[in-house]
Protein backbone atom coordinates (compact mmCIF):
# COMPACT_ATOMS: atom_id res chain seq x y z
CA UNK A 1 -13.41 -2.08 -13.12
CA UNK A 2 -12.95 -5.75 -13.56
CA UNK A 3 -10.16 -5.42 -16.10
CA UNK A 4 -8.29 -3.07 -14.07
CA UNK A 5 -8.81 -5.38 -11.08
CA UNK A 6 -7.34 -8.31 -12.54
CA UNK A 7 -4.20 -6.14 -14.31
CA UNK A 8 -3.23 -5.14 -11.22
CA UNK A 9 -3.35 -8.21 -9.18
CA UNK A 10 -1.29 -9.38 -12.03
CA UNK A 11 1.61 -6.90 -12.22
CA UNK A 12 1.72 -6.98 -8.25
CA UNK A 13 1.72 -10.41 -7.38
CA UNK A 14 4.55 -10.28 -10.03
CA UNK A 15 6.53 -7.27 -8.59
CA UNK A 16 5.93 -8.84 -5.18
CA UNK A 17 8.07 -11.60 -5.96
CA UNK A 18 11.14 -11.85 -4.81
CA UNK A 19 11.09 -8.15 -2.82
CA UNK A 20 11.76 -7.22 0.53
CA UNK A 21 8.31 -7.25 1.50
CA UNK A 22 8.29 -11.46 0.88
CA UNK A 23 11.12 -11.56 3.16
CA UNK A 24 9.85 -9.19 5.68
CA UNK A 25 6.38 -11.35 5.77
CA UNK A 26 8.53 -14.65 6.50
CA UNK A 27 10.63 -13.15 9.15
CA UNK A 28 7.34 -11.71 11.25
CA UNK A 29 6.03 -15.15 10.30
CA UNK A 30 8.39 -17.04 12.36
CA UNK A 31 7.81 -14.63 15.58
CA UNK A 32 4.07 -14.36 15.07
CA UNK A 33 0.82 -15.95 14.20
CA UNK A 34 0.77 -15.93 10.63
CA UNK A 35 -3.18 -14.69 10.52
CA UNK A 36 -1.85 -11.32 12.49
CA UNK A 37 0.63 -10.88 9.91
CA UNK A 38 -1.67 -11.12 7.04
CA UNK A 39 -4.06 -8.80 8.89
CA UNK A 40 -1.30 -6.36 9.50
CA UNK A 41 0.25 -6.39 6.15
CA UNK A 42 -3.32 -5.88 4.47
CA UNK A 43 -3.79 -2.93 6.32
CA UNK A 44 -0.67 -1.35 5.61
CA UNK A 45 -0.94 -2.40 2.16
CA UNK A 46 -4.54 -1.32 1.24
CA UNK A 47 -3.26 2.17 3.01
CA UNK A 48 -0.32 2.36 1.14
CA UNK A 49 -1.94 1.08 -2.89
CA UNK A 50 -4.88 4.02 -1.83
CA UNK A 51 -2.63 6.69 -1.85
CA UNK A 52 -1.03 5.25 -4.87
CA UNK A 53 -3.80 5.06 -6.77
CA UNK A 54 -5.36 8.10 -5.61
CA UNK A 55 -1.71 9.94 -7.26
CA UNK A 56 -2.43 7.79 -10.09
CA UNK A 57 -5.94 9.04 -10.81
CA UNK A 58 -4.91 12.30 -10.49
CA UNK A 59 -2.38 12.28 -12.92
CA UNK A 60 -4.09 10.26 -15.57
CA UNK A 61 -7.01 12.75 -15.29
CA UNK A 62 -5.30 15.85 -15.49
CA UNK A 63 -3.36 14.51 -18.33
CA UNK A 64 -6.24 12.16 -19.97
CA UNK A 65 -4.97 13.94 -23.73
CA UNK A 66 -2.26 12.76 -23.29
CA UNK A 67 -2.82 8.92 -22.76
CA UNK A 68 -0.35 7.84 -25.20
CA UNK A 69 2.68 9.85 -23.89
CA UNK A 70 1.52 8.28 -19.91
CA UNK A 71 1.39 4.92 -21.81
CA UNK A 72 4.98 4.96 -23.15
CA UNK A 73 6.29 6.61 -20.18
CA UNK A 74 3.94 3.72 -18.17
CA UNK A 75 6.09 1.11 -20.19
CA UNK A 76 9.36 3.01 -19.82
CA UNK A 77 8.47 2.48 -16.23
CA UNK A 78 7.93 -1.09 -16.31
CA UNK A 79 10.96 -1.56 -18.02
CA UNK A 80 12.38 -0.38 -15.43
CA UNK A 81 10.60 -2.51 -12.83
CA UNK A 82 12.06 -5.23 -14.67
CA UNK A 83 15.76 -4.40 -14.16
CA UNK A 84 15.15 -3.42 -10.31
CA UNK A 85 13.64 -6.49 -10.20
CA UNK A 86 16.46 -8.57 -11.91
CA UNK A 87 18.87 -6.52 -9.66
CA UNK A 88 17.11 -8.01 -7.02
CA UNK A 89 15.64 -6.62 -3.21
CA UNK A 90 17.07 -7.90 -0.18
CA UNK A 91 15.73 -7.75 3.98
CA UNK A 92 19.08 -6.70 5.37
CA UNK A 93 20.40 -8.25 8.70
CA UNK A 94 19.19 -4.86 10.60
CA UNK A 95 15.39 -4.68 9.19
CA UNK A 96 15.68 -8.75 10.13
CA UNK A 97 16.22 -7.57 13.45
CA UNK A 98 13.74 -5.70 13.75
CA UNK A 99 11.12 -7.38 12.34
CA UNK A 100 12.12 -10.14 14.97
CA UNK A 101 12.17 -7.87 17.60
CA UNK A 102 9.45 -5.71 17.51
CA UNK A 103 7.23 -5.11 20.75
CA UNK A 104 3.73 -4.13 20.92
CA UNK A 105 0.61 -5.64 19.17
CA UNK A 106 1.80 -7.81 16.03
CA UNK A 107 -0.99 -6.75 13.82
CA UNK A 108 0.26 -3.34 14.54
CA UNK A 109 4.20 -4.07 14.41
CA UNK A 110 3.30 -5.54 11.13
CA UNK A 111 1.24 -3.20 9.86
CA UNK A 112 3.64 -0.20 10.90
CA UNK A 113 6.43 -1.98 9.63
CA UNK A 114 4.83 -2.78 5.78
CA UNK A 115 3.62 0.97 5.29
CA UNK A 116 6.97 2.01 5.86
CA UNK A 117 8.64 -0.37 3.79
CA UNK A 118 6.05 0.10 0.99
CA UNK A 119 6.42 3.77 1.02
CA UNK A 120 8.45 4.57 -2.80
CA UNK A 121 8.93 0.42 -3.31
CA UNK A 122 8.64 -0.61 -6.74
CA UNK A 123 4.75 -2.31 -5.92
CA UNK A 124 3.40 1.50 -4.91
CA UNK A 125 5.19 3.15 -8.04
CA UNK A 126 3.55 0.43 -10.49
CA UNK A 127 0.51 0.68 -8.63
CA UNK A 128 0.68 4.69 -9.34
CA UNK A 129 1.77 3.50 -12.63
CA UNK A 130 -1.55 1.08 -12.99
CA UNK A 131 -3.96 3.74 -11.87
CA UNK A 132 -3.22 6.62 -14.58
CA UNK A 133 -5.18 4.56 -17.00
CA UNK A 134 -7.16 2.11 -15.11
CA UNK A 135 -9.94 2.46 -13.00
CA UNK A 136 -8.64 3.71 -9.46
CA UNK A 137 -10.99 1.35 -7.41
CA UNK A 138 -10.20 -1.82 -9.31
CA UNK A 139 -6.70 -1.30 -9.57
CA UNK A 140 -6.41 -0.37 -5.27
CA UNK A 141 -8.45 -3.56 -4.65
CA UNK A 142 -6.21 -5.86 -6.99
CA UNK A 143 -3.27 -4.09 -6.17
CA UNK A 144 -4.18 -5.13 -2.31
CA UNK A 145 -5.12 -8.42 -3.26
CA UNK A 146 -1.79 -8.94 -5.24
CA UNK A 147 0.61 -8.25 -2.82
CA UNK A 148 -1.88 -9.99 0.29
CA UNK A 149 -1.72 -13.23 -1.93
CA UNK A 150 2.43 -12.87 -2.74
CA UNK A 151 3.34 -12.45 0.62
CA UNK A 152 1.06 -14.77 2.47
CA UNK A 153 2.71 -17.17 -0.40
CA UNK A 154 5.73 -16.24 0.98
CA UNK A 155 4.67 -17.14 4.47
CA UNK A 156 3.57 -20.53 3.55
CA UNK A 157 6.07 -21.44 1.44
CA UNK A 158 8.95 -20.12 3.51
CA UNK A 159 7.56 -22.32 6.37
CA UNK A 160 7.19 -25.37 4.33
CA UNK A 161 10.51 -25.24 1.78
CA UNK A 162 12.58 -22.31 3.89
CA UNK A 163 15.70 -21.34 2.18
CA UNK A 164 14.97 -23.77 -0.89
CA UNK A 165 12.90 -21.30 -3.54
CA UNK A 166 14.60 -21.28 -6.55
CA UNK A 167 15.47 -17.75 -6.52
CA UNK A 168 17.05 -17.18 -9.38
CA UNK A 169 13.94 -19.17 -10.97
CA UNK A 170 11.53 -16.48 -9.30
CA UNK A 171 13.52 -13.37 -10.64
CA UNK A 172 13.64 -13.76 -13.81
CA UNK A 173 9.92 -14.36 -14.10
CA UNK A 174 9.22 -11.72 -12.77
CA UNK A 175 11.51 -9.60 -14.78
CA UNK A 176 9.90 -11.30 -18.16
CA UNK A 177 6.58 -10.07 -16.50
CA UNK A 178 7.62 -6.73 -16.39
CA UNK A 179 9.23 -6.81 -19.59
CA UNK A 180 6.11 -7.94 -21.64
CA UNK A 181 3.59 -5.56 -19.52
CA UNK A 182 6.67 -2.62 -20.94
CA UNK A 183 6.46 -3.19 -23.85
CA UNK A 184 2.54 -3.89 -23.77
CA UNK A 185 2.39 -0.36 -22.78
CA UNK A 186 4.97 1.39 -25.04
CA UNK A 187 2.98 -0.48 -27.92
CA UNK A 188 -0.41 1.01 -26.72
CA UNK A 189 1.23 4.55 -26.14
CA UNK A 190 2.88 4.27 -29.96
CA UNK A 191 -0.84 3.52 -31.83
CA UNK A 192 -2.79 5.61 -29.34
């Protein structure tokens, strides 16, 4: 459990960077308190990384003969990661609006708003991803914590530095994250 926990924190703090989700936290950060936003988004997100890992599980299990053929498809998939990241995410001017503009309870704007943007994002297919050959509870709690601990980064960074993150600096770390977990993977999947 402990090694899938910490794996997954890992690869999602690292696919958290730079996404939409980052920019979504900072935008509900500047119209509320940034402890409702954290509550919402860890909601949504430990919703959201259950299902994934629950899919995940599945899959690995039904398929647990063939570990090294998940494994190289696992690392295909991370390769992948690693361009979307590289092509970069970006909050456009009308989910700014309404993440600025949303009535009702924060915690509950928040949280609606994260499960919907989480649904198919690149931090629920690598948590799928994680959870065919990790253990599904370690991998759902570190996926959680992950992305909790990128985007309240993103909250108190965004408030202290704004618009001044080295971008650029952020992407392609992330991208040489992916890359090395790929090919990790593909290796494990080849001498399986």
């Amino acid at each position: 459990m402990w090694e899938a926990l910490w794996i997954s924190t890992a690869v999602i703090f690292v696919a958290e960077l730079g996404d939409k989700s980052q920019l979504m936290a900072m935008t509900f950060a500047t119209r509320y308190k940034p402890r409702d936003v954290i509550i919402g988004l860890t909601i949504a997100t430990a919703i959201v990384h259950l299902v994934s890992v629950g899919i995940g599980a599945a899959i690995g299990d039904a398929f647990s003969d063939y570990q090294g053929a998940i494994n190289i498809v696992a690392g295909i998939a991370f390769l992948g990661f690693a361009a979307w990241t590289l092509r970069g995410d970006e909050l456009t001017d009308e989910e700014a609006d309404k993440a600025r503009n949303s009535q009702g309870a924060a915690i509950l704007a928040v949280g609606i708003a994260f499960f919907l943007a989480e649904l198919g994002d690149k931090t629920m297919l690598a948590t799928i991803t994680l959870a065919t050959h990790e253990g599904w509870f370690g991998t759902w709690i570190g996926s959680t914590v992950g992305m909790v601990a990128a985007d309240a980064l993103a909250i108190v960074v965004g408030a202290l530095l704004g618009r001044q993150l080295p971008e650029k600096a952020v992407k392609w770390f992330a991208t040489a994250a992916f890359v090395v977990f790929g090919v990790l993977l593909i290796w494990q999947g080849v001498t399986a």
